[in-house]
Protein backbone atom coordinates (compact mmCIF):
# COMPACT_ATOMS: atom_id res chain seq x y z
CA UNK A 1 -17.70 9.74 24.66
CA UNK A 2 -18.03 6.08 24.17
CA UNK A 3 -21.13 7.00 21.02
CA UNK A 4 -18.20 8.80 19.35
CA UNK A 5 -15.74 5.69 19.80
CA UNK A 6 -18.72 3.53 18.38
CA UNK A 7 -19.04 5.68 15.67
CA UNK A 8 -15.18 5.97 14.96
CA UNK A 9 -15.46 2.32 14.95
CA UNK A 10 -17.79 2.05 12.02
CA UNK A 11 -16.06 4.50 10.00
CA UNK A 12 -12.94 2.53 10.15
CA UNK A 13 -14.50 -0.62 9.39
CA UNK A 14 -16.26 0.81 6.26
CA UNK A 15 -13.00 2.07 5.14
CA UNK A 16 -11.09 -1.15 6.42
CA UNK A 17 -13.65 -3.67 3.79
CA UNK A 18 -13.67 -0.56 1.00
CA UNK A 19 -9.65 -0.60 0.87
CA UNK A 20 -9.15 -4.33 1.24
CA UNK A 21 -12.14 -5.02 -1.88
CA UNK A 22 -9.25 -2.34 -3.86
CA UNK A 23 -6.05 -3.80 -2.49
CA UNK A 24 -6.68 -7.27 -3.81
CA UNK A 25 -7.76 -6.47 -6.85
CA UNK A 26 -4.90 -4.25 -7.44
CA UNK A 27 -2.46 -6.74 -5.93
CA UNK A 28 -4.27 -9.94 -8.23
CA UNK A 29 -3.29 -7.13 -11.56
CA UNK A 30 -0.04 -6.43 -10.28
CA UNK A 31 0.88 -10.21 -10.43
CA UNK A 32 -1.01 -10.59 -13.97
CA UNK A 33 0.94 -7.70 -15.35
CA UNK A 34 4.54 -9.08 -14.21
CA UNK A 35 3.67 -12.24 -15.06
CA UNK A 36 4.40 -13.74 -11.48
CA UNK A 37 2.24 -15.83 -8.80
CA UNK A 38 -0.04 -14.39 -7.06
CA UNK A 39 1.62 -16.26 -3.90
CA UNK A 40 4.61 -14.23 -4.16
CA UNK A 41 3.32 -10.90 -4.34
CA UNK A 42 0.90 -11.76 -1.33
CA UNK A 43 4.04 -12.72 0.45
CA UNK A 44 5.62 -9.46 -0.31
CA UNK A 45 3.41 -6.62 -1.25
CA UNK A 46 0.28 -7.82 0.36
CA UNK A 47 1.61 -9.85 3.59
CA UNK A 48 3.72 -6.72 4.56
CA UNK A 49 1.73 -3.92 3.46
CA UNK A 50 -1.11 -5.54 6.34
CA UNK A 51 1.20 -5.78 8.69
CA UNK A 52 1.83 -2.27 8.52
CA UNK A 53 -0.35 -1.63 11.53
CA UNK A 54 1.41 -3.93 13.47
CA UNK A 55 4.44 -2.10 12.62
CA UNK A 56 3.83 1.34 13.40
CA UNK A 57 2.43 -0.44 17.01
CA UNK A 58 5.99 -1.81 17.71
CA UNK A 59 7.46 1.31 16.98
CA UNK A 60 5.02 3.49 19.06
CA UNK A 61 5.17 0.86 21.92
CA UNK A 62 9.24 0.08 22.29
CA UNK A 63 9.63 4.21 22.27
CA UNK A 64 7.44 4.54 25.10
CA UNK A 65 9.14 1.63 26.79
CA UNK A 66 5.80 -0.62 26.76
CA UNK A 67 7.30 -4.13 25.92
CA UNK A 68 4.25 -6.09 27.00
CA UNK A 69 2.12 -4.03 24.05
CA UNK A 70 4.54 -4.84 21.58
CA UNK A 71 5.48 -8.51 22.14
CA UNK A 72 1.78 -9.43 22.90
CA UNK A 73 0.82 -7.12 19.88
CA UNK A 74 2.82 -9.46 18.00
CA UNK A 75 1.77 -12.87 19.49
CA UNK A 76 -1.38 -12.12 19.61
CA UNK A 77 -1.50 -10.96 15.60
CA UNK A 78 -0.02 -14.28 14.88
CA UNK A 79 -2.63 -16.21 16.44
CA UNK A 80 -5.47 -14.58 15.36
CA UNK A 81 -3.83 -14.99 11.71
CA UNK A 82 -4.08 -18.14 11.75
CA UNK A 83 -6.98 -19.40 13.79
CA UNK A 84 -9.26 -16.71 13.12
CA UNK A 85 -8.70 -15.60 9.78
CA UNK A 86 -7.61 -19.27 8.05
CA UNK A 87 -10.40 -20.28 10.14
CA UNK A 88 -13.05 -17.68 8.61
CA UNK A 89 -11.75 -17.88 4.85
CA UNK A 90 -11.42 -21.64 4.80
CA UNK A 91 -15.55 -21.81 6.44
CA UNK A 92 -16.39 -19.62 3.60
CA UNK A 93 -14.50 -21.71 0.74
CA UNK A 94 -12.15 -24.18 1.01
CA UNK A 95 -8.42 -23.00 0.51
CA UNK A 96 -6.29 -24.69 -2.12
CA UNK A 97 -2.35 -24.52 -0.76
CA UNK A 98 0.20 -25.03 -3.66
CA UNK A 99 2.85 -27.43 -3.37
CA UNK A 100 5.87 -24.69 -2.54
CA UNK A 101 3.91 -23.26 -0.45
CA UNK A 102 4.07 -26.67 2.01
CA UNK A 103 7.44 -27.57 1.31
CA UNK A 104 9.17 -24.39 1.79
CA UNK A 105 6.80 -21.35 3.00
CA UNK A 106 5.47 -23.07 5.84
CA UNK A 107 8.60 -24.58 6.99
CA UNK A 108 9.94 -20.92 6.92
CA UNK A 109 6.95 -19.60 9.25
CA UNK A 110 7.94 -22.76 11.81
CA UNK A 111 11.50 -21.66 12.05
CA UNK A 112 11.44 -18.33 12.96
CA UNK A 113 8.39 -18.49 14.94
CA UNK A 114 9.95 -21.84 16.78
CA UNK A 115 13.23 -18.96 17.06
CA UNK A 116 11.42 -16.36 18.41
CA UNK A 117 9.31 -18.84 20.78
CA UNK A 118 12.84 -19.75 22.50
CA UNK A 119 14.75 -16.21 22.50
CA UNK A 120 11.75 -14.94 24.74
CA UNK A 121 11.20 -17.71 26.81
CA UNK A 122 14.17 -16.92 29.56
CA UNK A 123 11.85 -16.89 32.36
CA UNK A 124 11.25 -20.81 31.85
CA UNK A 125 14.45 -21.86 30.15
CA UNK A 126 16.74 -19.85 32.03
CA UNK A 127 14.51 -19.30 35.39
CA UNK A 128 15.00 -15.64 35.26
CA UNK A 129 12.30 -13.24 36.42
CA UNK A 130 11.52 -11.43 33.46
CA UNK A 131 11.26 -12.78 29.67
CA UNK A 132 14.38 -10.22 28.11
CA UNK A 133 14.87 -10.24 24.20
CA UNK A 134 18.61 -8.27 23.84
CA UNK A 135 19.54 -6.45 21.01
CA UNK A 136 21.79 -9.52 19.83
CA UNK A 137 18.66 -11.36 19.47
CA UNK A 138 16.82 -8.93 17.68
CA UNK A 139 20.12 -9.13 14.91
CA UNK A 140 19.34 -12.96 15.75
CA UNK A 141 15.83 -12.49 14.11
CA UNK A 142 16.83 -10.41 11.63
CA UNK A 143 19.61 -12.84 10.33
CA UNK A 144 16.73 -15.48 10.32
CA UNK A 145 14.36 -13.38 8.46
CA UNK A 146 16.89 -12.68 5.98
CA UNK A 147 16.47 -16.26 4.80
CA UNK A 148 13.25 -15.31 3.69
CA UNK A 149 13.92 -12.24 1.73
CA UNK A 150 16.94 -14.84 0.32
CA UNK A 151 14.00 -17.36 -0.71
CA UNK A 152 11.64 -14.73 -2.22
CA UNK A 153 14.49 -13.56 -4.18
CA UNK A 154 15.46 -16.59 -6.01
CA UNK A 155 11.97 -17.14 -6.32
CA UNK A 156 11.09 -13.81 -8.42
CA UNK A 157 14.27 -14.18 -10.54
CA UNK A 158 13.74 -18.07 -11.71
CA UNK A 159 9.54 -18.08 -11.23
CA UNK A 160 7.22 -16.76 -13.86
CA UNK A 161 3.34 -17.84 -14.02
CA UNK A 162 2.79 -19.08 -17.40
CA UNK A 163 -0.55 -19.29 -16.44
CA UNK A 164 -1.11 -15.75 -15.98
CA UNK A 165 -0.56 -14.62 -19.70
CA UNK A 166 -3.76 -15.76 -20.70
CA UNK A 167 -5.59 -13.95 -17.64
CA UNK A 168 -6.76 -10.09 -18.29
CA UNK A 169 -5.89 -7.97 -15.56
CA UNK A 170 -8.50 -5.60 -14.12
CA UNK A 171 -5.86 -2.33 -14.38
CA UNK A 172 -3.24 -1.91 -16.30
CA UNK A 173 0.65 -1.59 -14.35
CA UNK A 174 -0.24 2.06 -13.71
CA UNK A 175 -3.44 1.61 -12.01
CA UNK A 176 -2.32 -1.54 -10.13
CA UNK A 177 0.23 0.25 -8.44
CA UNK A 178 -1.62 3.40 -7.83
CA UNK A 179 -4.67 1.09 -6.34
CA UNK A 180 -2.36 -1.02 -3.87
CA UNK A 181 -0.77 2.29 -2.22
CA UNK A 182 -4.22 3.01 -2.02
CA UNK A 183 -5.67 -0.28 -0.78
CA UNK A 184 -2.69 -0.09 1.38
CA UNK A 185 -3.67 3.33 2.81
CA UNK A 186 -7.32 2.41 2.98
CA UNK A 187 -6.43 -0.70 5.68
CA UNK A 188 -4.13 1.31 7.86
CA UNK A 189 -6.20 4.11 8.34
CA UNK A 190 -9.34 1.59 8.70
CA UNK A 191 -7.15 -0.47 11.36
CA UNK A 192 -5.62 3.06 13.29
CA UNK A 193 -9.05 3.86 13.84
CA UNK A 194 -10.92 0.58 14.67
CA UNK A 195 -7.82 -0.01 16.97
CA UNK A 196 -7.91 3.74 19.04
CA UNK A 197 -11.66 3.74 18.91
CA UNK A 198 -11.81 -0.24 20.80
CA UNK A 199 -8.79 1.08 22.87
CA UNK A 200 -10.50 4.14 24.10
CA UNK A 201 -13.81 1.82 24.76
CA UNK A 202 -12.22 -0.94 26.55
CA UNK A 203 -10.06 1.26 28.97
CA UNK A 204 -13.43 3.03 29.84
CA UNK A 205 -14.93 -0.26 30.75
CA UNK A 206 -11.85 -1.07 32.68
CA UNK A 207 -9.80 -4.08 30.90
CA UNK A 208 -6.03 -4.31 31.56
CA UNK A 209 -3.42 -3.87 29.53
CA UNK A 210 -2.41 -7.18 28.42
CA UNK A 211 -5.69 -8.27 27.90
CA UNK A 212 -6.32 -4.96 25.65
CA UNK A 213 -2.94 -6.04 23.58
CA UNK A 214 -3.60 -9.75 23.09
CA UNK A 215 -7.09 -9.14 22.18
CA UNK A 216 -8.39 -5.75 20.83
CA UNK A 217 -4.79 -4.40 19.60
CA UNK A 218 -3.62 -8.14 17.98
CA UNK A 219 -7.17 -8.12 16.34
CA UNK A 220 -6.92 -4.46 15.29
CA UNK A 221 -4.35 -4.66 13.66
CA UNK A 222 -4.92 -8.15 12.29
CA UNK A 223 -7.61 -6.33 10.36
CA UNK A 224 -6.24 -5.91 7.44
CA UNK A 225 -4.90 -9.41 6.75
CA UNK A 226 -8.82 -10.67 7.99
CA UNK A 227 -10.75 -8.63 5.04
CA UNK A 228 -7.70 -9.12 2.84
CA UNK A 229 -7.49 -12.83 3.49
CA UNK A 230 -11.48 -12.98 3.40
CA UNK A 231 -12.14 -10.68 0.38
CA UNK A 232 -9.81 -12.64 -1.24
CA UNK A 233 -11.43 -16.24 -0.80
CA UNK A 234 -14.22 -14.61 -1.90
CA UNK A 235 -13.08 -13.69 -4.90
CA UNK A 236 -10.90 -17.08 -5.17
CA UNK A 237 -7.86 -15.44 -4.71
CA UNK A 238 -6.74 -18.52 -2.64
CA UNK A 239 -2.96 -17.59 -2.97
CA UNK A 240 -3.81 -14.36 -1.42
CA UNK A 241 -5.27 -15.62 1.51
CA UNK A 242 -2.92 -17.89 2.23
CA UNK A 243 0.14 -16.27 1.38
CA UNK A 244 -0.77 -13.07 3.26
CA UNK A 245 -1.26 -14.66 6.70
CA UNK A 246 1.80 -16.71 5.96
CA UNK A 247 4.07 -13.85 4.83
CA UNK A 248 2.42 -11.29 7.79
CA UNK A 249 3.65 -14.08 10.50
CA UNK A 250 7.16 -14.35 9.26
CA UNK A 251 7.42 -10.09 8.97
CA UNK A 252 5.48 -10.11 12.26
CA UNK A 253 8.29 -11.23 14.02
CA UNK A 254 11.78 -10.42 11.53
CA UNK A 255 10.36 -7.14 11.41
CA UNK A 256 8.22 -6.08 13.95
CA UNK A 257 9.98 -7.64 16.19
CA UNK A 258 13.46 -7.59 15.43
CA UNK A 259 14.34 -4.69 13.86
CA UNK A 260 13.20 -2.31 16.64
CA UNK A 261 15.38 -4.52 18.79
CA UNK A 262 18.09 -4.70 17.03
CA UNK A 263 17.88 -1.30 16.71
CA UNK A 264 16.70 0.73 19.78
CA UNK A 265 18.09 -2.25 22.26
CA UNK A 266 16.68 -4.68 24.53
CA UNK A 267 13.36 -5.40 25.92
CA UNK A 268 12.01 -7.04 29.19
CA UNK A 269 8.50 -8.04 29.52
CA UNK A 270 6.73 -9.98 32.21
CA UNK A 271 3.10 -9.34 30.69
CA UNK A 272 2.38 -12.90 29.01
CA UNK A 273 2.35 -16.40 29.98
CA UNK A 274 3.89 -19.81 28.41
CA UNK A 275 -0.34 -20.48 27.52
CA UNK A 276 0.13 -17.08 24.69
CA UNK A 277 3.72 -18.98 23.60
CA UNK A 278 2.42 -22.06 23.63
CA UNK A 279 -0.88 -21.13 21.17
CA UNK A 280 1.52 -19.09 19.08
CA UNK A 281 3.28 -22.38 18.94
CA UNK A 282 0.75 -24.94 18.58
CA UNK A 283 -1.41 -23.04 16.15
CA UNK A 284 1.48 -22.92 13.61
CA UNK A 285 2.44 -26.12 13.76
CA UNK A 286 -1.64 -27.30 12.92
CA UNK A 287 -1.41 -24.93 9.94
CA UNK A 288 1.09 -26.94 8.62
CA UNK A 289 -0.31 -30.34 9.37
CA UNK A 290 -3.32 -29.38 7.88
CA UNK A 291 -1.28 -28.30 5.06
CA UNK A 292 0.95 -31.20 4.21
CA UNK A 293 -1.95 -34.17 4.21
CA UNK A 294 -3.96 -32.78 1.54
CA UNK A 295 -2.78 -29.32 0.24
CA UNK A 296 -5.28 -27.36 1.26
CA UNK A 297 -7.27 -26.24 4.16
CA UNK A 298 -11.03 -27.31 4.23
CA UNK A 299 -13.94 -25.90 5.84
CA UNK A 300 -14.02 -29.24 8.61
CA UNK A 301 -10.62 -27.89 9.54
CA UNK A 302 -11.75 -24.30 9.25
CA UNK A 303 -14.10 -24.96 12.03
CA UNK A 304 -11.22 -26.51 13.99
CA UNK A 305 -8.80 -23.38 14.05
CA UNK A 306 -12.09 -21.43 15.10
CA UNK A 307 -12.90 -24.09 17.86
CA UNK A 308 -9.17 -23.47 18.96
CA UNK A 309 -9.28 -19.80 18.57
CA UNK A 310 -12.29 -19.39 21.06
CA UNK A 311 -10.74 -21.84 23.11
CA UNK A 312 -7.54 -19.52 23.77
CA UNK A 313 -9.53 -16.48 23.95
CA UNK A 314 -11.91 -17.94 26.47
CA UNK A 315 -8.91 -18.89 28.51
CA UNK A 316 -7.35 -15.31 28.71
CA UNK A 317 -10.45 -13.76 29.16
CA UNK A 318 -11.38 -15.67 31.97
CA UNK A 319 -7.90 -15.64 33.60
């Protein structure tokens, strides 16, 4: 049993790196065909085409009324966004972070998380027993995100890359498009399986619950945005990189998040502490320090996020 889960594993990870090689590619054409940044389509196409996983999760965890999968699916995903994939792309190259990027992406990703950070934190605010997110704050969330749909709006209608004429795309606008759904495919098929498969293992070894959603589901279905985001440093697709974790956090939680609420109702969840809120927290917050002084992320500060990330893991694994 557990040789076939192994073996599922590998399969999905072959197909996870073999779709994320084709999605930025295609995504990197797509922008040099419309003539746009690269920064906006990672914040659209790419950022919520990985969080796709994530997604379906939410979905398949508020219908069977398991809160604590969803909400530490989610907070999990958003750490391991930042401190573990930043933290891997910037070790392999440096990451150049434009100037909008600082001034207006990043202050985006603060706000809702710093939102969503006090609409679930009832049990220490309010001194309730539970941590309950109604369906008024799921509309909440939703209202917030739709600042950033506002933003990327105004953006595509004023913004066009100059800079981008002059570059050749790999495929034309057919095969772009074609490639992406593909890509796009490739990584949620890649993550469904890495994420059953480690599932299947870790209940057979005997982990619990939460620990299974803050670890092996967040980093499951964090795949895609970590051989996206390090495919794409690779290839010097620094926009990418960036703008994928960045646009995956703020969908994380409009979307994954708050639709489903606002939609299907309320949630109460007791299955995470104020350590998981305060990393979700904290790691933002260092993203955009590291941001503002010099515009991009370097490998010294790389090494930090990865120092914090094993920090926080060693913490919940422990506890």
């Amino acid at each position: 049993m557990i040789l076939l889960q192994i073996l599922i594993l590998v399969i999905g990870f072959i197909i996870l790196v073999k779709g994320a090689d084709l999605f930025v590619d295609s995504a990197s054409s797509l922008a040099q065909n419309f003539h746009i940044s690269k920064m906006l389509i990672a914040l659209t196409i790419v950022s919520f085409g990985t969080s796709a996983p994530e997604f379906a999760v939410s979905i398949k965890s508020l219908l069977s009324g398991n809160a604590d999968i969803l909400l530490g699916n989610v907070i999990g995903s958003n750490i391991l966004n930042i401190l573990l994939i930043l933290g891997v792309s910037s070790c392999i190259h440096s990451l150049t972070v434009k100037n909008s990027t600082v001034k207006k992406e990043l202050p985006i990703t603060i706000l809702i998380t710093t939102l969503f950070i006090v609409l679930i934190s009832d049990k220490w605010l309010t001194n309730t027993q539970t941590n309950l997110l109604t369906r008024a704050d799921g509309i909440t969330i939703l209202l917030f995100f739709s600042i950033f749909i506002y933003y990327l709006f105004t953006v595509m209608k004023k913004k066009v890359d100059s800079s981008l004429e002059d570059e050749k795309p790999k495929y034309g606008l057919s095969k772009s498009i074609i490639f992406t759904v593909v890509g796009i495919i490739c990584l949620i098929l890649g993550s469904n399986a890495v994420v059953d498969s480690a599932s299947s293992i870790a209940k057979i070894i005997g982990v619990s619950e939460r620990v299974i959603s803050l670890t092996i589901i967040a980093l499951g279905t964090s795949l895609p945005e970590l051989v996206t985001s390090v495919v794409a440093t690779k290839k010097k697709e620094y926009d990418i990189a960036i703008g994928n974790v960045v646009g995956s956090n703020i969908f994380n939680i409009g979307i994954v998040v708050g639709l489903p609420i606002a939609l299907f109702g309320g949630i109460a969840s007791v299955g995470f502490t104020y350590v998981d809120l305060l990393a979700l927290f904290v790691s933002t917050l260092t993203l955009f320090f590291f941001c503002f002084r010099d515009y991009k992320i370097s490998r010294k500060e790389g090494i930090a996020f990865l120092v914090m990330f094993l920090t926080y893991y060693s913490f919940l694994l422990i506890k």
